[in-house]
C-alpha atoms as a PDB file:
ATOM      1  CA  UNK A   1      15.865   1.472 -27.313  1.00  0.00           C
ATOM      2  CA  UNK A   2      14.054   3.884 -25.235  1.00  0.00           C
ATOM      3  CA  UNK A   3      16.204   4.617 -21.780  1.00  0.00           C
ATOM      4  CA  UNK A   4      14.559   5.666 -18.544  1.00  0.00           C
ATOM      5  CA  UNK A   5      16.269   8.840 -16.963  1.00  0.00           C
ATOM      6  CA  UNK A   6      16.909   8.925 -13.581  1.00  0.00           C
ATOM      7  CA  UNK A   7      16.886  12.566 -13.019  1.00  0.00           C
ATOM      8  CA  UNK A   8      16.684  12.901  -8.988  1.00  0.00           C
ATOM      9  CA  UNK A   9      20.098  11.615  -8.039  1.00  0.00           C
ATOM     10  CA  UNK A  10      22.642  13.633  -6.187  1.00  0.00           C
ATOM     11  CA  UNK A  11      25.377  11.058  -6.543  1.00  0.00           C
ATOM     12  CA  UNK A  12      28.383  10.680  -4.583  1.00  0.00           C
ATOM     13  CA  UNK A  13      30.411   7.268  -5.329  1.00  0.00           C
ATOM     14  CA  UNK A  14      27.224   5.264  -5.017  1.00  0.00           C
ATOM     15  CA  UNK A  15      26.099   7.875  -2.176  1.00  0.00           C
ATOM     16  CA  UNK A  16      22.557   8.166  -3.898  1.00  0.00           C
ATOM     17  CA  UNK A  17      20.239  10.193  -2.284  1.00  0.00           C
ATOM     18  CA  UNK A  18      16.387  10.637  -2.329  1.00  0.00           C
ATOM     19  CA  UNK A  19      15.066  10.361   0.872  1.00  0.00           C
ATOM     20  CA  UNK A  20      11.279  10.944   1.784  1.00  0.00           C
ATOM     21  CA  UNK A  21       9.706  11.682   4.586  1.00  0.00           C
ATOM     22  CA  UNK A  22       6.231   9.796   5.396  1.00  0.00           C
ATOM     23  CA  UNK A  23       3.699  13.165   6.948  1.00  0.00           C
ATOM     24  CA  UNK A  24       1.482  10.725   8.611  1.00  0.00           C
ATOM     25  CA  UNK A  25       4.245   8.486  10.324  1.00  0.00           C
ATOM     26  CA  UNK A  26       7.667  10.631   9.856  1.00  0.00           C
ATOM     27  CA  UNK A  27       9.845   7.480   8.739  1.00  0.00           C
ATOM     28  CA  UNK A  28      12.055   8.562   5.843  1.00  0.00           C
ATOM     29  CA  UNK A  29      13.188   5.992   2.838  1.00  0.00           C
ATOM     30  CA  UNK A  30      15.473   5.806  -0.492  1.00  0.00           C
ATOM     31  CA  UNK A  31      13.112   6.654  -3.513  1.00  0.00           C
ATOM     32  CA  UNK A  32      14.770   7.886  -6.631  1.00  0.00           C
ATOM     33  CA  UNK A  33      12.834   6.259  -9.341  1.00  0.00           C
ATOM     34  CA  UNK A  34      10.386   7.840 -11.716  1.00  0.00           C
ATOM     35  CA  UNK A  35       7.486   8.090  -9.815  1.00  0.00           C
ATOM     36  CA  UNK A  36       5.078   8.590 -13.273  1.00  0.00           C
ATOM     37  CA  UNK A  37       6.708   5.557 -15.006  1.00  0.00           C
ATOM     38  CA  UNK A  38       5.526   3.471 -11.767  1.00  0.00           C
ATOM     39  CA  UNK A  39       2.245   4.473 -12.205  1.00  0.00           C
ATOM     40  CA  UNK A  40       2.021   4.001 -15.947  1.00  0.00           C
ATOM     41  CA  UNK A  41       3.377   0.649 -15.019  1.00  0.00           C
ATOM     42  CA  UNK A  42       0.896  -0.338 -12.279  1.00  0.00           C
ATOM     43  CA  UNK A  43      -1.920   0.912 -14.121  1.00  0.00           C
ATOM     44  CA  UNK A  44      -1.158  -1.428 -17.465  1.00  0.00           C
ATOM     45  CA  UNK A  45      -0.810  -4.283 -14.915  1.00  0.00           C
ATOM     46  CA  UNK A  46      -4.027  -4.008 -12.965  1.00  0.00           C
ATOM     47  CA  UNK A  47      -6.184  -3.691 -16.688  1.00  0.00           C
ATOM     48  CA  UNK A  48      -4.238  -6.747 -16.871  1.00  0.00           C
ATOM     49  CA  UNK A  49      -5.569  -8.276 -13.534  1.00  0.00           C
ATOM     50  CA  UNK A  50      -8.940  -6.923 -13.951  1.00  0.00           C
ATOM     51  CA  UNK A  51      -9.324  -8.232 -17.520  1.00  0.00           C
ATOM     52  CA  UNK A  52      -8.599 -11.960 -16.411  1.00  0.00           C
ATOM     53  CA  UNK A  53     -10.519 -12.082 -13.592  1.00  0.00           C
ATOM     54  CA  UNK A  54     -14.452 -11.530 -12.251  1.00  0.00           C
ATOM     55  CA  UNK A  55     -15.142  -8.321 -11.096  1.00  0.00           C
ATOM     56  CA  UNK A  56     -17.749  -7.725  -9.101  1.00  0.00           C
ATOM     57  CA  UNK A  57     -19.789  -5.052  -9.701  1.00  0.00           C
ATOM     58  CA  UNK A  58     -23.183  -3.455  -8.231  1.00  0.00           C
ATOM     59  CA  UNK A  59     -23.504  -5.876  -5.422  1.00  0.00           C
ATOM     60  CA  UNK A  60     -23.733  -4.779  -1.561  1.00  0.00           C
ATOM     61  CA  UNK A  61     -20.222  -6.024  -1.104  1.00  0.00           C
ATOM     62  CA  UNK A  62     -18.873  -4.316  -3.806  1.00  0.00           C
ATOM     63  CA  UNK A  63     -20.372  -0.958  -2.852  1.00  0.00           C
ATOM     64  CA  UNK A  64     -18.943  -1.519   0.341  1.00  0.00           C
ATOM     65  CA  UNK A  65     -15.286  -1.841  -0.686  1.00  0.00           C
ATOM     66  CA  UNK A  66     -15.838   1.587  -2.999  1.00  0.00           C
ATOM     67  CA  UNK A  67     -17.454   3.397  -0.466  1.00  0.00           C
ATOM     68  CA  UNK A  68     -15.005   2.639   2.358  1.00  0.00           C
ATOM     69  CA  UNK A  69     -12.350   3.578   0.028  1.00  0.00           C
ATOM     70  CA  UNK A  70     -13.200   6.804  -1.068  1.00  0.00           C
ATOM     71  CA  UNK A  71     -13.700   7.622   2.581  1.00  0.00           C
ATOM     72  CA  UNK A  72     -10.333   6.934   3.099  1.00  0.00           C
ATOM     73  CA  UNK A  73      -9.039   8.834   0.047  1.00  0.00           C
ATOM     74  CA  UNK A  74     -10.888  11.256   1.038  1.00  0.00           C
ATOM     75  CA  UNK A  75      -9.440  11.519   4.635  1.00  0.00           C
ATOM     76  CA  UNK A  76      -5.968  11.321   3.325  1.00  0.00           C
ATOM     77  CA  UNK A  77      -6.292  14.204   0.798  1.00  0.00           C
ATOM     78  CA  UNK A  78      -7.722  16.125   3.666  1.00  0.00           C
ATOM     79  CA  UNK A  79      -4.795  15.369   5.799  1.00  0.00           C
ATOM     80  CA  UNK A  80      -2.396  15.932   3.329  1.00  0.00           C
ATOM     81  CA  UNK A  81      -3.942  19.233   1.805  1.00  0.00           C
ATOM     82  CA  UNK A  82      -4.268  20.764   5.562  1.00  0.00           C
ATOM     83  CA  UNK A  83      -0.221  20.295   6.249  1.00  0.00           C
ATOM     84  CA  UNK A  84       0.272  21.750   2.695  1.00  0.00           C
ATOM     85  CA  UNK A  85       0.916  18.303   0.647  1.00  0.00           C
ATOM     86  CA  UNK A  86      -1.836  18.004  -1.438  1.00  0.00           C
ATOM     87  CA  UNK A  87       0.944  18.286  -4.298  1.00  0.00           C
ATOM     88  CA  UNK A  88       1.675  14.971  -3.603  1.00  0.00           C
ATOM     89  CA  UNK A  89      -1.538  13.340  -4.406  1.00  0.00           C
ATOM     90  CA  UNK A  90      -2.137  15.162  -7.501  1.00  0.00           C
ATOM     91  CA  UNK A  91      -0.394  11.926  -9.984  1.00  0.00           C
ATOM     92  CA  UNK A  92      -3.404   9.339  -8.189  1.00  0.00           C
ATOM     93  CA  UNK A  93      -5.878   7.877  -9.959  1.00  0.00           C
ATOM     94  CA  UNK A  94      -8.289   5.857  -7.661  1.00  0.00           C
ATOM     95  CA  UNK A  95      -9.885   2.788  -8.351  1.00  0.00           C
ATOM     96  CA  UNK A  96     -11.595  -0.141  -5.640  1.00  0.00           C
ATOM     97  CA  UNK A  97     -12.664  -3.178  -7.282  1.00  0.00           C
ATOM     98  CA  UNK A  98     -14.297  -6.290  -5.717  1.00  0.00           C
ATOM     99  CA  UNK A  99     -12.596  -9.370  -6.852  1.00  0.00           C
ATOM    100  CA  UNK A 100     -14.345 -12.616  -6.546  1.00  0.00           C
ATOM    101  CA  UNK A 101     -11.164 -14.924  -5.407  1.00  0.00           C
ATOM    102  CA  UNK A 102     -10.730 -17.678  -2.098  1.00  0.00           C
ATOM    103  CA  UNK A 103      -7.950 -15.761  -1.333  1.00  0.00           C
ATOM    104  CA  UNK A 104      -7.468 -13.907   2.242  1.00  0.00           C
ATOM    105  CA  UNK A 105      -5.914 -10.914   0.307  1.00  0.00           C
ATOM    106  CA  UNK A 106      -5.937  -7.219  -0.882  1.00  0.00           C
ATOM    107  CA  UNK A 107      -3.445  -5.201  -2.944  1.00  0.00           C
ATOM    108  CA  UNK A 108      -2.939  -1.355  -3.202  1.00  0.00           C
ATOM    109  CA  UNK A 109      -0.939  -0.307  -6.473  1.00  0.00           C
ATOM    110  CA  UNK A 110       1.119   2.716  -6.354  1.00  0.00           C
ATOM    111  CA  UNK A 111      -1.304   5.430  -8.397  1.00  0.00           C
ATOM    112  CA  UNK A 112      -3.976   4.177  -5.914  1.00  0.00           C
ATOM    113  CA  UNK A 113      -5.114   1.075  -8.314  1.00  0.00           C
ATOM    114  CA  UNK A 114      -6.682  -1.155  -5.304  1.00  0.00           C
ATOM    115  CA  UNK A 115      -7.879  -4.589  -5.857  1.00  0.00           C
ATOM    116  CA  UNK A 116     -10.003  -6.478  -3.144  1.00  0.00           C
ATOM    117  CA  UNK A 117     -10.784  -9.957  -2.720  1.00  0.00           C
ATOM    118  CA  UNK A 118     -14.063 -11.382  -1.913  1.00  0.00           C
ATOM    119  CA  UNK A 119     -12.073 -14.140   0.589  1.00  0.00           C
ATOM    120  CA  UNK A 120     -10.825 -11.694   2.596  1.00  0.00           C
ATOM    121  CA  UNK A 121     -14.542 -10.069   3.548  1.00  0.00           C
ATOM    122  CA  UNK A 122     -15.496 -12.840   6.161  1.00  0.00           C
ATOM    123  CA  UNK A 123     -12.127 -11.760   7.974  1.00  0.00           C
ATOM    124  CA  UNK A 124     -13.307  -8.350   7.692  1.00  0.00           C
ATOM    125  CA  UNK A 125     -17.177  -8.936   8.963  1.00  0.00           C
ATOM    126  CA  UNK A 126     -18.089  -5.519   8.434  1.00  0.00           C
ATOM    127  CA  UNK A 127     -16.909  -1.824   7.020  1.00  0.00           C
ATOM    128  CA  UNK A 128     -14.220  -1.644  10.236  1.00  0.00           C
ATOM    129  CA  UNK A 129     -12.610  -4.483   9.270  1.00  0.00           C
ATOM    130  CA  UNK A 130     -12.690  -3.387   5.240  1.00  0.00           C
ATOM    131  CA  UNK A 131     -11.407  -0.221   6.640  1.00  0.00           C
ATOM    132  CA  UNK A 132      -8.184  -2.056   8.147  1.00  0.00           C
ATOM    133  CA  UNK A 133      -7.449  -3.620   5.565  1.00  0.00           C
ATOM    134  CA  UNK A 134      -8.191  -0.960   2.775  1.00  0.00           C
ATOM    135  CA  UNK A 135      -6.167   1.807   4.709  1.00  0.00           C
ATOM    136  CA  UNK A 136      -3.147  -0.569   5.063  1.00  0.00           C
ATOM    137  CA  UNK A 137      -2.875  -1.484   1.637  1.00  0.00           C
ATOM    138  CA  UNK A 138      -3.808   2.606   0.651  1.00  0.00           C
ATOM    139  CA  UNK A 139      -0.683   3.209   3.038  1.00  0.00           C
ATOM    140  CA  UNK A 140       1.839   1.025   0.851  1.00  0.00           C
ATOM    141  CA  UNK A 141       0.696   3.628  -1.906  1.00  0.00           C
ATOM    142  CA  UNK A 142       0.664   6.661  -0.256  1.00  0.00           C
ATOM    143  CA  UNK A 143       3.810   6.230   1.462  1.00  0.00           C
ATOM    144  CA  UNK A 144       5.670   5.422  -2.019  1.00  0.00           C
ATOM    145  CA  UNK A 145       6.452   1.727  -0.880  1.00  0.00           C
ATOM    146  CA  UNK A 146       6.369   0.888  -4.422  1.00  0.00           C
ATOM    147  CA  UNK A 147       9.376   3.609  -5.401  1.00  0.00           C
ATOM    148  CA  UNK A 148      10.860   2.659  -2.537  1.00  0.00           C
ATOM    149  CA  UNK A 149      11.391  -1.378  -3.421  1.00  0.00           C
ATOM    150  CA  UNK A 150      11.947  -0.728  -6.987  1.00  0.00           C
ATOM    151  CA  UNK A 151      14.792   2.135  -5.765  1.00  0.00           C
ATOM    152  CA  UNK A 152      16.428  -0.659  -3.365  1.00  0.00           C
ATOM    153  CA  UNK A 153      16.448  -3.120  -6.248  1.00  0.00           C
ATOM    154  CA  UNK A 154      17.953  -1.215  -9.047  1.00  0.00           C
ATOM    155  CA  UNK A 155      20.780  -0.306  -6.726  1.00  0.00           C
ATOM    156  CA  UNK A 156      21.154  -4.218  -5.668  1.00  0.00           C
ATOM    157  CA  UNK A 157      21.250  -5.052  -9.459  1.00  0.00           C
ATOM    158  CA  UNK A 158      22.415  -1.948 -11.621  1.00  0.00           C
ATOM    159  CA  UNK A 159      24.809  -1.239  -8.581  1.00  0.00           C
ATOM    160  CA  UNK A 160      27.151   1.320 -10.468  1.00  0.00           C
ATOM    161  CA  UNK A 161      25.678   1.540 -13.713  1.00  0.00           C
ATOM    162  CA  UNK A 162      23.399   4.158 -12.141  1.00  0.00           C
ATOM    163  CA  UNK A 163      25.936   6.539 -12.072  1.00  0.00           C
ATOM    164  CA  UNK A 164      25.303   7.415 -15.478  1.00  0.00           C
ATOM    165  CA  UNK A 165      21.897   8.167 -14.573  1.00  0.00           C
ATOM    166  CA  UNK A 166      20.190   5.911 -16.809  1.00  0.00           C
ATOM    167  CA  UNK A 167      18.656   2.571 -17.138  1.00  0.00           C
ATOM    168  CA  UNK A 168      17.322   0.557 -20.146  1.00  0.00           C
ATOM    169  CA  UNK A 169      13.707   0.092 -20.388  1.00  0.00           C
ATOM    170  CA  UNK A 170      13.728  -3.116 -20.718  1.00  0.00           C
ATOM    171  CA  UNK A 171      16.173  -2.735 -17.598  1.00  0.00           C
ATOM    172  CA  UNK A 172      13.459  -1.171 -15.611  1.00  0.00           C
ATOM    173  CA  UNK A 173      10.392  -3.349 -16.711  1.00  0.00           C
ATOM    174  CA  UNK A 174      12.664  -6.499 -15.373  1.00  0.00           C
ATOM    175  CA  UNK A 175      13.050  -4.692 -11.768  1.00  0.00           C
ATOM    176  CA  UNK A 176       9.264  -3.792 -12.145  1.00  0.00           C
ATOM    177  CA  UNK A 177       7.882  -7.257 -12.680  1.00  0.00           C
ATOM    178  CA  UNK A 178      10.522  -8.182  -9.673  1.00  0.00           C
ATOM    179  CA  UNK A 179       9.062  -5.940  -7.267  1.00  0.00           C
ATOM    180  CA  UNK A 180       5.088  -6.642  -8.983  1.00  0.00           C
ATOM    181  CA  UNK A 181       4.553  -9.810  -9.710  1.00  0.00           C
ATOM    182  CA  UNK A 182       0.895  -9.509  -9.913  1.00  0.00           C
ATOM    183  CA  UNK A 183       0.646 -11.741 -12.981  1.00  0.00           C
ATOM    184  CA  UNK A 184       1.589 -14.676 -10.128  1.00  0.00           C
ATOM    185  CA  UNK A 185      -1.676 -14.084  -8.514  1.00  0.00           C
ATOM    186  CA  UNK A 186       0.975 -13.149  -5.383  1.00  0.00           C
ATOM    187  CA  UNK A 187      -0.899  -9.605  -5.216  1.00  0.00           C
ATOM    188  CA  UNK A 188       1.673  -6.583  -4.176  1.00  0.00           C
ATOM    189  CA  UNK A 189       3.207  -8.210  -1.093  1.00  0.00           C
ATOM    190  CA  UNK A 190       6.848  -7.948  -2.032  1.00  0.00           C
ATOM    191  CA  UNK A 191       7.049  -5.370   0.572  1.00  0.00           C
ATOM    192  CA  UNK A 192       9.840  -5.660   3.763  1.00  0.00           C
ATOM    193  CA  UNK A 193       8.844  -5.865   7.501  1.00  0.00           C
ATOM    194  CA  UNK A 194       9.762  -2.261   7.505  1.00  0.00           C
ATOM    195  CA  UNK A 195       7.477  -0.964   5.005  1.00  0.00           C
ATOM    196  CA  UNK A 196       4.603  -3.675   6.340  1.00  0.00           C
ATOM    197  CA  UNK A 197       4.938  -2.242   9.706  1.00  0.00           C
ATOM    198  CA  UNK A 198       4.632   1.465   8.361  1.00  0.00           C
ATOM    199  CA  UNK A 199       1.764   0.467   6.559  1.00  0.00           C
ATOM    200  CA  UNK A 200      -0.009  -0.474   9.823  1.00  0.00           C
ATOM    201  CA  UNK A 201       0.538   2.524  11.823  1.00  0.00           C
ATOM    202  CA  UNK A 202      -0.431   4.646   8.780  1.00  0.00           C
ATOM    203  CA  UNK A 203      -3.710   2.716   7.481  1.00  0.00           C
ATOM    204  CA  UNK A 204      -4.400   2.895  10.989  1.00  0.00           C
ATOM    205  CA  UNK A 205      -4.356   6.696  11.797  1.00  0.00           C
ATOM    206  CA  UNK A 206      -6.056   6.945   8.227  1.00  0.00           C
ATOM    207  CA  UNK A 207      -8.964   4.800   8.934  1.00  0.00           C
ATOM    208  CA  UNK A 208      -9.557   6.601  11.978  1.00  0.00           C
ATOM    209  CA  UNK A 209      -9.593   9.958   9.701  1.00  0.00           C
ATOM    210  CA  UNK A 210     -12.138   8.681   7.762  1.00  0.00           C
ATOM    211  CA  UNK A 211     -14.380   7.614  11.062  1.00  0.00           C
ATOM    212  CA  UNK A 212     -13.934   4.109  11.271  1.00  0.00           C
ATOM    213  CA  UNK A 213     -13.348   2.979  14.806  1.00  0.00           C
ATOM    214  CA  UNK A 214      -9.417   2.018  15.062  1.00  0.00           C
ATOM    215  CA  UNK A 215      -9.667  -0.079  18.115  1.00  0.00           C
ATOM    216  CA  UNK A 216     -10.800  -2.817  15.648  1.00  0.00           C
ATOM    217  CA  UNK A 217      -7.783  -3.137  14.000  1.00  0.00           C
ATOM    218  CA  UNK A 218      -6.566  -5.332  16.825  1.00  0.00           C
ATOM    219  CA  UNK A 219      -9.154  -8.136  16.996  1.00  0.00           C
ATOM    220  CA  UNK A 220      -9.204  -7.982  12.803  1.00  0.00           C
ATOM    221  CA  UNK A 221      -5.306  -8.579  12.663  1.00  0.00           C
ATOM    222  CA  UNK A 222      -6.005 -11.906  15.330  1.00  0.00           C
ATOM    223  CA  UNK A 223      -8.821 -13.086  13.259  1.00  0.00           C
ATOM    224  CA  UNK A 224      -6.453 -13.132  10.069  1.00  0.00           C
ATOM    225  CA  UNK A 225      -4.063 -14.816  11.984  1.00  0.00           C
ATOM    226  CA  UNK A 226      -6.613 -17.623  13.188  1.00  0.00           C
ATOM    227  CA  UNK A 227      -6.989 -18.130   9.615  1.00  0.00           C
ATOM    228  CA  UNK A 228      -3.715 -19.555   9.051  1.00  0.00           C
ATOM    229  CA  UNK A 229      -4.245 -23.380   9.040  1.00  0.00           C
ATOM    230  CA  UNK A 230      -0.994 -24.907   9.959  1.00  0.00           C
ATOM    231  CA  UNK A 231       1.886 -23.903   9.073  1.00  0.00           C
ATOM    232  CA  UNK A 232       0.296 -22.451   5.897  1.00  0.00           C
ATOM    233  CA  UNK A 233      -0.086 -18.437   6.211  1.00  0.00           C
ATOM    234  CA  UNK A 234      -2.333 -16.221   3.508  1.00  0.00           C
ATOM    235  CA  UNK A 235      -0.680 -14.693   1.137  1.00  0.00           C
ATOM    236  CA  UNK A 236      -1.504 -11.345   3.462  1.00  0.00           C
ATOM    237  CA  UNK A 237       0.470 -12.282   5.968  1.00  0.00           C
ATOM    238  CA  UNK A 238       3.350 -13.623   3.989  1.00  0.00           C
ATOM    239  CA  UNK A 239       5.760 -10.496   4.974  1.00  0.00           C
ATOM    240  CA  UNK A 240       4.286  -9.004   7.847  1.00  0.00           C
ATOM    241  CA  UNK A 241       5.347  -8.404  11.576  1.00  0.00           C
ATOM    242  CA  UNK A 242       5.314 -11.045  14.017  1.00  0.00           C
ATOM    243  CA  UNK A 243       1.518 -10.943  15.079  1.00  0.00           C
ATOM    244  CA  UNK A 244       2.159 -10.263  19.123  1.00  0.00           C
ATOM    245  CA  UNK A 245       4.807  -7.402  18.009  1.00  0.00           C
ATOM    246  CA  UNK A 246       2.018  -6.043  15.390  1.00  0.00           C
ATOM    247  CA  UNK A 247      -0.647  -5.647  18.410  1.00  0.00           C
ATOM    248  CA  UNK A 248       1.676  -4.427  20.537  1.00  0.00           C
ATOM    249  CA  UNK A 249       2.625  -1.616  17.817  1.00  0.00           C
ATOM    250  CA  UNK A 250      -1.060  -0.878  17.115  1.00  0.00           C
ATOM    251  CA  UNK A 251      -1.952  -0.730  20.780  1.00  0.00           C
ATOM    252  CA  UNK A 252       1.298   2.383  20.908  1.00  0.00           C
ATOM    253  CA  UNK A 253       0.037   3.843  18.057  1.00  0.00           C
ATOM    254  CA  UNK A 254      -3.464   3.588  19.408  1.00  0.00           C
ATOM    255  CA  UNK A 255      -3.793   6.612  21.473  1.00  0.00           C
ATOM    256  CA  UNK A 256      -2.946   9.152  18.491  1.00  0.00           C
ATOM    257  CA  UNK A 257      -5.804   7.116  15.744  1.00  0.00           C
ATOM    258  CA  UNK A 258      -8.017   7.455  18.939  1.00  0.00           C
ATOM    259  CA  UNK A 259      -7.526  11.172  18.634  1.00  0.00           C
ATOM    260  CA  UNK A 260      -8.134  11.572  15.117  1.00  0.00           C
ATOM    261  CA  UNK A 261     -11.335   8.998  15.231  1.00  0.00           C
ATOM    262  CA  UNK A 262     -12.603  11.424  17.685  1.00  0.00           C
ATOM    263  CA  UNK A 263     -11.817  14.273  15.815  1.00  0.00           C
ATOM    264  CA  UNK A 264     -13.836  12.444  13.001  1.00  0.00           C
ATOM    265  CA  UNK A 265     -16.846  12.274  15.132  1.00  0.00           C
ATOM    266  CA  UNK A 266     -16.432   8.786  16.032  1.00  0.00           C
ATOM    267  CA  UNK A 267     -17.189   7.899  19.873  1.00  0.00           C
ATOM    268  CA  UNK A 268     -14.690   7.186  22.357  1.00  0.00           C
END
């Protein structure tokens, strides 16, 4: 039975610590697990995903969703390589697809495997809104969400078993199908408040690194939540900040996207 090694422990009791530091929005979190075996992981499940579903390909909308992303890759390994972090980029492999699904949703695996459905794009209306939407789901990747959920549940479950440094691997596929149930058609929202909230302020000072105007975050988040009929939310929403509290952190965060928009060349 093949056992995953958890080799960046420095345990204490059950004192585990791993804590990183997010460059673009300085909040530090608990990640510990194997940051390669995640992305082998993510990448077997979105072949999986993309092979049961219709991809779009060649169409306006789908060159849309590619081109907006690379721009924001693009901005990000900028930012990162010009505060000396590039290192941390080097284990992504990118990929933007178009799905064609009625949902209102998007997903961002960790190894930058991003999946984007067509029933979000009327929310969206143009590359702005794509650009909100693909910079906060970029952010759950680049900010290690994905370690960082996977981390918090081995320690709920495996508790003090982890102080012999080691799980099972069929151990650590049953927290990873926990954390991803993309098979459910859920898409990666098993993300906290915390981590949805980080994901805002950070997509947001990365779209406006990549010239995309951040000011329209703010009208895209109140058209997604005019979508909600009833008492029914899209699966996008599911975890995220109450939707007066999320303006009202966009609106403080504002002032420093509005800084690196103009930087960007965008107009003020």
């Amino acid at each position: 039975m093949k056992i995953v090694k958890i080799s960046t422990l420095l345990l204490a009791g059950l004192g585990i610590t791993a804590c990183v530091t997010n460059p673009v929005t300085g909040r530090t979190s608990l990640q510990f697990a194997n940051d390669s075996e995640i992305a082998t992981a993510a990448a077997a499940e979105y072949k999986t995903t993309l092979s049961s579903s219709k991809v779009i390909t060649g169409t306006a909308d789908a060159n849309r969703v590619k081109n907006v992303g690379a721009k924001i890759k693009n901005a990000a390994y900028a930012y990162y390589k010009s505060i000396g972090r590039e290192s941390a980029l080097s284990g992504y492999n990118w990929e933007f697809n178009l799905i064609q699904d009625a949902q209102l949703n998007a997903w961002c695996m960790p190894g930058g495997k991003v999946a984007f459905y067509t029933g979000i794009l009327p929310v969206c209306k143009d590359d702005n809104g794509i650009a909100v939407v693909m910079g906060h789901e970029v952010s759950h990747a680049l900010a290690g969400h994905g370690n960082e959920r996977i981390s918090q549940a081995m320690v709920a479950q495996y508790g003090g078993s982890l102080l012999g440094g080691t799980i099972s691997n069929g151990q650590w596929a049953g927290i990873f199908e926990k954390v991803y149930p993309v098979g459910a058609q859920v898409g990666l929202l098993a993300y906290g408040r915390k981590q949805e909230s980080e994901a805002d302020e950070m997509g947001l000072q990365l779209m406006a690194m990549a010239g995309y105007d951040p000011r329209t975050a703010t009208t895209f988040w109140q058209r997604m939540e005019a979508s909600s009929t009833g008492s029914r939310q899209p699966e996008f929403l599911s975890t995220h900040p109450n939707p007066a509290n999320r303006i009202a952190d966009l609106n403080a965060d504002m002032p420093k996207a509005l800084q690196y928009y103009k930087a960007a060349g965008g107009k003020l």
